[in-house]
PDB file of N, CA and C in Angstrom:
ATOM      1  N   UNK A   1      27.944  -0.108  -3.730  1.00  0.00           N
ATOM      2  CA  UNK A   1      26.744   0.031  -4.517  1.00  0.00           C
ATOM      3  C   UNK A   1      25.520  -0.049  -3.596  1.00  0.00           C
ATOM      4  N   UNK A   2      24.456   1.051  -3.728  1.00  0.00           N
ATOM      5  CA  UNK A   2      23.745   1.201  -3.172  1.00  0.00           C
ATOM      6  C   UNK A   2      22.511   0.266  -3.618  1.00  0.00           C
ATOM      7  N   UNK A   3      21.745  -0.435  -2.958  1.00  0.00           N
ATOM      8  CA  UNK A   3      20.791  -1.461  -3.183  1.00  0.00           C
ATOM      9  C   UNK A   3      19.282  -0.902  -3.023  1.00  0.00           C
ATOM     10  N   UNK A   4      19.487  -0.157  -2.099  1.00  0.00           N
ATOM     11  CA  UNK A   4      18.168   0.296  -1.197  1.00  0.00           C
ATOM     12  C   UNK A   4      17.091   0.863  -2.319  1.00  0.00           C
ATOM     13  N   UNK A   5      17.583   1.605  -3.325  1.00  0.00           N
ATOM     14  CA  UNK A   5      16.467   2.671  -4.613  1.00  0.00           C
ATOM     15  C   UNK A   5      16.110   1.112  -4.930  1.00  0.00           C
ATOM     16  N   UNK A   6      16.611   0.013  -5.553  1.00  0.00           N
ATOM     17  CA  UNK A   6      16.275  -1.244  -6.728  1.00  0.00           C
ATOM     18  C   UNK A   6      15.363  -1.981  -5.849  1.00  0.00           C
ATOM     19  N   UNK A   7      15.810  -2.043  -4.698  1.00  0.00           N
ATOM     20  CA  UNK A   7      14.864  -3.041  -3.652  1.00  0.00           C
ATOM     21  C   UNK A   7      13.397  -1.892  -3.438  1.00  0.00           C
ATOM     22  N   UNK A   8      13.558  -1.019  -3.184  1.00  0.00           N
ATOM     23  CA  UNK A   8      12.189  -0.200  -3.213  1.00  0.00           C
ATOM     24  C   UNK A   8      11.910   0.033  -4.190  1.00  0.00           C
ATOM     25  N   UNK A   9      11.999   0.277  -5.574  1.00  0.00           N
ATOM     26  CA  UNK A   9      11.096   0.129  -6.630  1.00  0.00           C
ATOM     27  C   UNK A   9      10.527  -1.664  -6.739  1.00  0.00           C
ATOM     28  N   UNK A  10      10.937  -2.177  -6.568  1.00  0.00           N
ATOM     29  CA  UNK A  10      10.613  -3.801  -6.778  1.00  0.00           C
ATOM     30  C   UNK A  10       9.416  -3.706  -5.732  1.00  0.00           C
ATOM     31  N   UNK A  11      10.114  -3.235  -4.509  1.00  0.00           N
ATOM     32  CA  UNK A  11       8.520  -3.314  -3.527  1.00  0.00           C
ATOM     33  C   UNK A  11       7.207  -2.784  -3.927  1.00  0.00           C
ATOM     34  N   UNK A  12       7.673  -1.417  -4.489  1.00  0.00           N
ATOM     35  CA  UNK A  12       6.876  -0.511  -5.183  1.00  0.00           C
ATOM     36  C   UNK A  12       5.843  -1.103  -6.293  1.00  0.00           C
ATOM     37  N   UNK A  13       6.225  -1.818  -6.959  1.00  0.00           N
ATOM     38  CA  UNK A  13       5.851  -2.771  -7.892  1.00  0.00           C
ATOM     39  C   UNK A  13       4.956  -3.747  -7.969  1.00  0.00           C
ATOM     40  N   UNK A  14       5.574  -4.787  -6.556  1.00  0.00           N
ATOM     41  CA  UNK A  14       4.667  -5.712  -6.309  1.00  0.00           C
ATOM     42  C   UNK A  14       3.828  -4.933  -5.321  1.00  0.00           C
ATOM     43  N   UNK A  15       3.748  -4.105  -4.521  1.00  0.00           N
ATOM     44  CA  UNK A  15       2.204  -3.752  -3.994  1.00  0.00           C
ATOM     45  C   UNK A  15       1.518  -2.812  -5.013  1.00  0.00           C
ATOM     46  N   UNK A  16       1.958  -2.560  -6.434  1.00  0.00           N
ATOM     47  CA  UNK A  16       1.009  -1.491  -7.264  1.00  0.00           C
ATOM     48  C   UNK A  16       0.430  -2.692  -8.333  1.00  0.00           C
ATOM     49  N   UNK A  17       1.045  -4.042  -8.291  1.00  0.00           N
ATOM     50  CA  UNK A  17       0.667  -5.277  -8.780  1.00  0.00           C
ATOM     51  C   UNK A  17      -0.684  -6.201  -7.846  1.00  0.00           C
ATOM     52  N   UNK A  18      -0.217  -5.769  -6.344  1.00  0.00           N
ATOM     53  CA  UNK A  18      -1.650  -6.127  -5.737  1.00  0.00           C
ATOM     54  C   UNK A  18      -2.589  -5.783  -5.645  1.00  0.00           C
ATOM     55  N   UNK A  19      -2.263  -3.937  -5.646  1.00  0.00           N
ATOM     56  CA  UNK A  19      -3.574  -3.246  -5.493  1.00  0.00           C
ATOM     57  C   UNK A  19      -4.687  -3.271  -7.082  1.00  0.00           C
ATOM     58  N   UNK A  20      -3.779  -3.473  -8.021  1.00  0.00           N
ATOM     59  CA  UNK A  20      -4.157  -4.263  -9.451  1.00  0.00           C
ATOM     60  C   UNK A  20      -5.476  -5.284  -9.069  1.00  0.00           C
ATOM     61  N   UNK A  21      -4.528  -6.074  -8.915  1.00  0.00           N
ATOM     62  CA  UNK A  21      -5.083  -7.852  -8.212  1.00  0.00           C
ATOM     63  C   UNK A  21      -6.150  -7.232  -7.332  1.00  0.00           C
ATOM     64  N   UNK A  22      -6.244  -6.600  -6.651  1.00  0.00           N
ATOM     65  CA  UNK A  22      -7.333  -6.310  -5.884  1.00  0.00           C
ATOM     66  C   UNK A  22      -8.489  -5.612  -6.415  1.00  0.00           C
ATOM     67  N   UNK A  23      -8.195  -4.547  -6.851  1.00  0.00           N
ATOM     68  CA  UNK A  23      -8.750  -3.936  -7.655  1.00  0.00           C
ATOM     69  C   UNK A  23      -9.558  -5.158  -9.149  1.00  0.00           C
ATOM     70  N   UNK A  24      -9.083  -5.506  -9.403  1.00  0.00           N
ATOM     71  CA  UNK A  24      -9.683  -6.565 -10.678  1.00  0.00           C
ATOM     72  C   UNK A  24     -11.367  -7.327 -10.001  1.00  0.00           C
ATOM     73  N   UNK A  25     -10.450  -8.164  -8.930  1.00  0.00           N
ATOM     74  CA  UNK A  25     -11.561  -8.810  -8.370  1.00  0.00           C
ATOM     75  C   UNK A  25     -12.548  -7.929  -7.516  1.00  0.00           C
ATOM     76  N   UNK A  26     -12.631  -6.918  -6.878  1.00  0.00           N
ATOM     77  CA  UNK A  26     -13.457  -5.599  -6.726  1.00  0.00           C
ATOM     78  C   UNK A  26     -14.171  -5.376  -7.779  1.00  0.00           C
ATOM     79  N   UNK A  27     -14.101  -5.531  -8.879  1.00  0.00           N
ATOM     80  CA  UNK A  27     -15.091  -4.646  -9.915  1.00  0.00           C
ATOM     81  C   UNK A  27     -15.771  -6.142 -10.556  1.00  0.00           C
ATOM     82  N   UNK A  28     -15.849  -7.001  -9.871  1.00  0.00           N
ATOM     83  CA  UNK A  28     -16.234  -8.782 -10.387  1.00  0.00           C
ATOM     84  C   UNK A  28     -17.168  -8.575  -9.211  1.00  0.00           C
ATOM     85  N   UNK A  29     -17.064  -8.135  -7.819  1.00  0.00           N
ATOM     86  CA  UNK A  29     -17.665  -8.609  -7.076  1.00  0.00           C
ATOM     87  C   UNK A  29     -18.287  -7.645  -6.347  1.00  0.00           C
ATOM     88  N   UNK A  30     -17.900  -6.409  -6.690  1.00  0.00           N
ATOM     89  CA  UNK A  30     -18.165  -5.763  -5.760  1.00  0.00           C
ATOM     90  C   UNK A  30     -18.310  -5.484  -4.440  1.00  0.00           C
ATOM     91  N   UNK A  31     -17.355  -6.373  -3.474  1.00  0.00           N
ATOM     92  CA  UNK A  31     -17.150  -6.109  -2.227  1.00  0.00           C
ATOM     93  C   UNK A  31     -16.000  -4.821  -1.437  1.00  0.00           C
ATOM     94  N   UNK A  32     -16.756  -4.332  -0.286  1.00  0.00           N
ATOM     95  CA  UNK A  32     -15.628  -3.215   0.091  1.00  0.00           C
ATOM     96  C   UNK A  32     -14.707  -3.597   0.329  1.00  0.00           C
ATOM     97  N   UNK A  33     -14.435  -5.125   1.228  1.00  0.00           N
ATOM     98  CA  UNK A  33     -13.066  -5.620   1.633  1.00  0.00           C
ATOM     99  C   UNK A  33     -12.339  -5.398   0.328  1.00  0.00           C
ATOM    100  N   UNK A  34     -12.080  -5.865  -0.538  1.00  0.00           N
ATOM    101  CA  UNK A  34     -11.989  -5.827  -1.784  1.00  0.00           C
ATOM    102  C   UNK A  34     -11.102  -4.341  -2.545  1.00  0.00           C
ATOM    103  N   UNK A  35     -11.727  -3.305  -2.185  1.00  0.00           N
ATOM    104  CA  UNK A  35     -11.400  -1.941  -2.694  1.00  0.00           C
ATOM    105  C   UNK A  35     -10.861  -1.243  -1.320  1.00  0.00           C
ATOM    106  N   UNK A  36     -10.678  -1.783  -0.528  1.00  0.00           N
ATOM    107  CA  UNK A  36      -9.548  -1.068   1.093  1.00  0.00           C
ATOM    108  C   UNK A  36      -8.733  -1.564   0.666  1.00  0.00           C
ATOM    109  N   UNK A  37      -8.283  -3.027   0.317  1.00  0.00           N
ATOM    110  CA  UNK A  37      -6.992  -3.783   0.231  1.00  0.00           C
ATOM    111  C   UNK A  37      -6.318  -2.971  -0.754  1.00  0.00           C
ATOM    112  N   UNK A  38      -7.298  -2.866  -2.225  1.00  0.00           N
ATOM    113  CA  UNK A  38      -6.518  -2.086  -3.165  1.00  0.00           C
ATOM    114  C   UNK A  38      -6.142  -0.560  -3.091  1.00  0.00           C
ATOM    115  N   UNK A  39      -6.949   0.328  -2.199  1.00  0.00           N
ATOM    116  CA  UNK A  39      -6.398   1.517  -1.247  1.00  0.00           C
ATOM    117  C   UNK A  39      -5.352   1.449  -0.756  1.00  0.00           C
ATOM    118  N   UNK A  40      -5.217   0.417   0.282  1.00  0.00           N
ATOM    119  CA  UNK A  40      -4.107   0.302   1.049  1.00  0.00           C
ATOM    120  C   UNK A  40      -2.734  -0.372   0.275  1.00  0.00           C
ATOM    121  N   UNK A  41      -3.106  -1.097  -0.569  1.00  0.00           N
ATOM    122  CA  UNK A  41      -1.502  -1.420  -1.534  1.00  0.00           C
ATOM    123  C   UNK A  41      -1.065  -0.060  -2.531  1.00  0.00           C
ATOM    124  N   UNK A  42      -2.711   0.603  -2.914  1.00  0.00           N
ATOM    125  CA  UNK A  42      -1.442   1.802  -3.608  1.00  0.00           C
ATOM    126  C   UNK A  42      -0.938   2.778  -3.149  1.00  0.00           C
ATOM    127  N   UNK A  43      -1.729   2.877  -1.893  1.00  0.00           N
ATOM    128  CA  UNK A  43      -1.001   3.847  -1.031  1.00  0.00           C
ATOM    129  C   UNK A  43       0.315   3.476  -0.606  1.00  0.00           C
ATOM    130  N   UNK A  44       0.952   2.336  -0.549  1.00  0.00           N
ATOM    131  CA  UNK A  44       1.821   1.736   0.223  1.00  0.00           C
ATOM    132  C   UNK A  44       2.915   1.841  -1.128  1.00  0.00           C
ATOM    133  N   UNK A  45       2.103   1.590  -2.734  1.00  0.00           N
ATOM    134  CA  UNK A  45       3.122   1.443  -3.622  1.00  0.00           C
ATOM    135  C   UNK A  45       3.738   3.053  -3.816  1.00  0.00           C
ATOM    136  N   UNK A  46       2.916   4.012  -3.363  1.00  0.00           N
ATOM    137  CA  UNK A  46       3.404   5.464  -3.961  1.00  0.00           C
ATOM    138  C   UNK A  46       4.322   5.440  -2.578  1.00  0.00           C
ATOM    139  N   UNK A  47       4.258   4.977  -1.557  1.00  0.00           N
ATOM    140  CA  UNK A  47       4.991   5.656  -0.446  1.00  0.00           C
ATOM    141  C   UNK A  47       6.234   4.949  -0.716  1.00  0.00           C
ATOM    142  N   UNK A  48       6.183   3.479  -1.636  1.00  0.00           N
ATOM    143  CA  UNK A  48       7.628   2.874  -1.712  1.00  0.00           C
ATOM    144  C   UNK A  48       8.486   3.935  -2.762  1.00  0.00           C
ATOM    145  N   UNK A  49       7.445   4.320  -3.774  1.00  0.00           N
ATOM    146  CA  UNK A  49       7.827   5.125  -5.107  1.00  0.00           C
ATOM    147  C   UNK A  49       9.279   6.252  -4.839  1.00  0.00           C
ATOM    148  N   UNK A  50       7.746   6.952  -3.738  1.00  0.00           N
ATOM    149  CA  UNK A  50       8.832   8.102  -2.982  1.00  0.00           C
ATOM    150  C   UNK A  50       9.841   8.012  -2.033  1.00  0.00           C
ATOM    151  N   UNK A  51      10.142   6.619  -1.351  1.00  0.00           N
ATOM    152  CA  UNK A  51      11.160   6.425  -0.214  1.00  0.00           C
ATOM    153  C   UNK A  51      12.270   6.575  -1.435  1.00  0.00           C
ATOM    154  N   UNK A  52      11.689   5.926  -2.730  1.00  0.00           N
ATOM    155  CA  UNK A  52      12.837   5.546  -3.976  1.00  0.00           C
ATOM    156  C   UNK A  52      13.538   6.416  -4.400  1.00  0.00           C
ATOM    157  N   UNK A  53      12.534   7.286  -4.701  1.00  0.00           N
ATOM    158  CA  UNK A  53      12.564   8.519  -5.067  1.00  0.00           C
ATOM    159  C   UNK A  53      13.840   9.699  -4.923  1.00  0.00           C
ATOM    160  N   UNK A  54      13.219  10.029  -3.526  1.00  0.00           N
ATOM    161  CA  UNK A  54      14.174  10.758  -2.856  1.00  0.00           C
ATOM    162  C   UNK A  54      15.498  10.342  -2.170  1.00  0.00           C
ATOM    163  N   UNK A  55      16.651  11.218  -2.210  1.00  0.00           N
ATOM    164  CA  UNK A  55      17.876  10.345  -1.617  1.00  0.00           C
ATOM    165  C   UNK A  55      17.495  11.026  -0.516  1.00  0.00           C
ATOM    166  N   UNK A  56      18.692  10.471  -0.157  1.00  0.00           N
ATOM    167  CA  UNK A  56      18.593  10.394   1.641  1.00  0.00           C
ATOM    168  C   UNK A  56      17.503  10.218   2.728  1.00  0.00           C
ATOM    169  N   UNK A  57      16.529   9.431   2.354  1.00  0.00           N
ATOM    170  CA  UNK A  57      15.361   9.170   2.912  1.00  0.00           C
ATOM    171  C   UNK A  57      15.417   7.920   3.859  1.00  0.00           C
ATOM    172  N   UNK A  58      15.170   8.168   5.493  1.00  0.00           N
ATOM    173  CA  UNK A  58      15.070   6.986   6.325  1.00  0.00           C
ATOM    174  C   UNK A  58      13.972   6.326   6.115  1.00  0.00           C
ATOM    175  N   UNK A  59      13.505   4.759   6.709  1.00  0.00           N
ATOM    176  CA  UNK A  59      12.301   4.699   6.849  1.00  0.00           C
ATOM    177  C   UNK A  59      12.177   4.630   8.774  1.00  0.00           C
ATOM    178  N   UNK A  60      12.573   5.189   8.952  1.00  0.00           N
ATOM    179  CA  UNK A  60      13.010   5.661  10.519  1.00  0.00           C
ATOM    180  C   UNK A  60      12.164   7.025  10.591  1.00  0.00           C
ATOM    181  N   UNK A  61      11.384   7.970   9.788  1.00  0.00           N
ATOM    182  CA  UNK A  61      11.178   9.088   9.912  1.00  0.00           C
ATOM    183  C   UNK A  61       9.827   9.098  10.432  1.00  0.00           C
ATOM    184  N   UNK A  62       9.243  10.198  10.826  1.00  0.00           N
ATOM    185  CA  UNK A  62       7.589   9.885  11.254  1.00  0.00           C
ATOM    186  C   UNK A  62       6.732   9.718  10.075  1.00  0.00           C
ATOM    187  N   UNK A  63       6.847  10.595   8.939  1.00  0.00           N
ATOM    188  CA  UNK A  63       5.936  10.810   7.784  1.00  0.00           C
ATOM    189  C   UNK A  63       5.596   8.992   7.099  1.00  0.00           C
ATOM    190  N   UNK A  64       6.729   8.406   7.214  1.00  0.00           N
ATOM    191  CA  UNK A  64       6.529   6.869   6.827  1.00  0.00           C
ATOM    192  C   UNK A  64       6.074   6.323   7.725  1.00  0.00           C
ATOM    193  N   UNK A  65       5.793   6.418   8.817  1.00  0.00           N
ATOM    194  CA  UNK A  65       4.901   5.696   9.666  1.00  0.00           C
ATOM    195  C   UNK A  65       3.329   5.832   9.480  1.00  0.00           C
ATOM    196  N   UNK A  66       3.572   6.925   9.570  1.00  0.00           N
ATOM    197  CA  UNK A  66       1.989   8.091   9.264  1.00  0.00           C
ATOM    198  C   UNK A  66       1.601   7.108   8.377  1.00  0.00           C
ATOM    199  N   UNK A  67       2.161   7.231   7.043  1.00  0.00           N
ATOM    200  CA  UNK A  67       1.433   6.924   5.442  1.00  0.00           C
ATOM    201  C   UNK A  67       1.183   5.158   5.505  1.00  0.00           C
ATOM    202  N   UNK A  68       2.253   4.815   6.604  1.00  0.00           N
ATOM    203  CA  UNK A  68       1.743   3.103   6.783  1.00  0.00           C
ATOM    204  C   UNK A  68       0.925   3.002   7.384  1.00  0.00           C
ATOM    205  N   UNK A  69       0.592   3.699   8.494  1.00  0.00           N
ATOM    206  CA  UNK A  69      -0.390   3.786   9.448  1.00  0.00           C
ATOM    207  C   UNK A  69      -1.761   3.430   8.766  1.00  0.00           C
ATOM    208  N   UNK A  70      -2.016   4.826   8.200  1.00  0.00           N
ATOM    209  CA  UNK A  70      -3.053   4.572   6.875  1.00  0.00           C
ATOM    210  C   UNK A  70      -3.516   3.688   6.483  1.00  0.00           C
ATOM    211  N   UNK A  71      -2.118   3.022   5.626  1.00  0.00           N
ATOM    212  CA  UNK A  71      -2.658   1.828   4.915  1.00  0.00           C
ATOM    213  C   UNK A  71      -3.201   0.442   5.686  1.00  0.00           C
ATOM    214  N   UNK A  72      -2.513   0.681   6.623  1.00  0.00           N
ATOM    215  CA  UNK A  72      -3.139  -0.650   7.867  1.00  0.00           C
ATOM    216  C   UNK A  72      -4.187  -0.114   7.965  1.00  0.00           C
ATOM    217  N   UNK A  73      -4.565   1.152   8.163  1.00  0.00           N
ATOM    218  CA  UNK A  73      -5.681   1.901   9.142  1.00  0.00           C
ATOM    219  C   UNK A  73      -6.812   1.495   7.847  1.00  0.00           C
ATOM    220  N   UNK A  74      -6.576   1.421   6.516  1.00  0.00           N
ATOM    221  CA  UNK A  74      -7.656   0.885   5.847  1.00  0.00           C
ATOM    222  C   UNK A  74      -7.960  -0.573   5.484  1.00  0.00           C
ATOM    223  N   UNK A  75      -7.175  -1.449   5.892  1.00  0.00           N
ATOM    224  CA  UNK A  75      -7.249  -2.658   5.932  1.00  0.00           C
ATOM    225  C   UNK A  75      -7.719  -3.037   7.105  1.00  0.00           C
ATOM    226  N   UNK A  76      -7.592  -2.659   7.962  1.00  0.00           N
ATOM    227  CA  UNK A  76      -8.701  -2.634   9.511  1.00  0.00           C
ATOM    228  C   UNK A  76      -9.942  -2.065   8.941  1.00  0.00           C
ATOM    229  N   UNK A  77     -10.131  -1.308   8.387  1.00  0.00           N
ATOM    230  CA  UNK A  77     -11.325  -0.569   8.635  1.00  0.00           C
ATOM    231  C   UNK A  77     -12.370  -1.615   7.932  1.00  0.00           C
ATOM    232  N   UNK A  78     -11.840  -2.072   6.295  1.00  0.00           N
ATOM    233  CA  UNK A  78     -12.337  -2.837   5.815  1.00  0.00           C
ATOM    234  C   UNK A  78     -12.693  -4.210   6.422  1.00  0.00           C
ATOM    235  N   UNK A  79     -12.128  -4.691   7.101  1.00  0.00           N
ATOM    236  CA  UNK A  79     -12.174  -6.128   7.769  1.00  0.00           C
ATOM    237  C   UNK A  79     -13.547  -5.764   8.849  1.00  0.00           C
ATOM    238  N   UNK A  80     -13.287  -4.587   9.303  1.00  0.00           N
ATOM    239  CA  UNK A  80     -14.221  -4.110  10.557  1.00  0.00           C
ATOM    240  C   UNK A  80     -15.888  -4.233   9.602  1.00  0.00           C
ATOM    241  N   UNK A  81     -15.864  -3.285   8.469  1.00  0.00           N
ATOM    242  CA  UNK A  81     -17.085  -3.256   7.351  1.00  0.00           C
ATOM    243  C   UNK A  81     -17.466  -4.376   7.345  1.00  0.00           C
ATOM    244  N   UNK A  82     -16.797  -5.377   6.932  1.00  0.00           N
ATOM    245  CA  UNK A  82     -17.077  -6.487   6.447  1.00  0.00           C
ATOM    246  C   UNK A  82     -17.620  -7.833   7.732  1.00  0.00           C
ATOM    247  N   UNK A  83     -17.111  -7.284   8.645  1.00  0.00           N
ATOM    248  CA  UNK A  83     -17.629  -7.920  10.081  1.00  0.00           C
ATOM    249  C   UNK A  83     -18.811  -7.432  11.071  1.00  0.00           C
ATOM    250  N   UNK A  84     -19.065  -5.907  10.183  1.00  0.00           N
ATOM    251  CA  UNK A  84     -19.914  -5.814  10.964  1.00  0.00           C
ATOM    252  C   UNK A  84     -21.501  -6.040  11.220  1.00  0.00           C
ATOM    253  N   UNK A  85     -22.232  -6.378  10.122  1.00  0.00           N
ATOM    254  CA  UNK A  85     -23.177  -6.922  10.171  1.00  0.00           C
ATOM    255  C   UNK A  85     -23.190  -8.371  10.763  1.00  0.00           C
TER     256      UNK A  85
END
């Protein structure tokens, strides 16, 4: 029995549950840190969606690096915003 689809929707889940959580307190406060985090979790929840998604999918491939890349690449960026003044 294959585990790998149940464990990536669950992941899928809890980062489309953070970017939620993030998103909530973003529209209370209006900070950018705030709305990167929730960028970067739903980007991360659609990329779990589709690892789910599709069979035979590594996370060994380049395209999943790429799309993580991203999501770090906006959680840096935000931290950078938020530091730079």
């Amino acid at each position: 029995m294959n585990l790998q689809p149940f464990l990536r929707g669950a992941i899928a889940l809890g980062c489309g549950i953070a970017a939620l959580f993030f998103l909530r307190f973003w529209r209370d406060s209006r900070d950018p840190l705030l709305a990167f985090f929730a960028l970067a979790f739903a980007v991360l929840a659609v990329e779990y969606t589709v690892l789910g998604l599709v069979p035979l999918s590594t996370e060994t491939q380049v395209y999943v690096f790429a799309v993580r890349l991203l999501a770090f690449g906006c959680i840096v960026y935000g931290i950078y915003q938020k530091n730079r003044a």
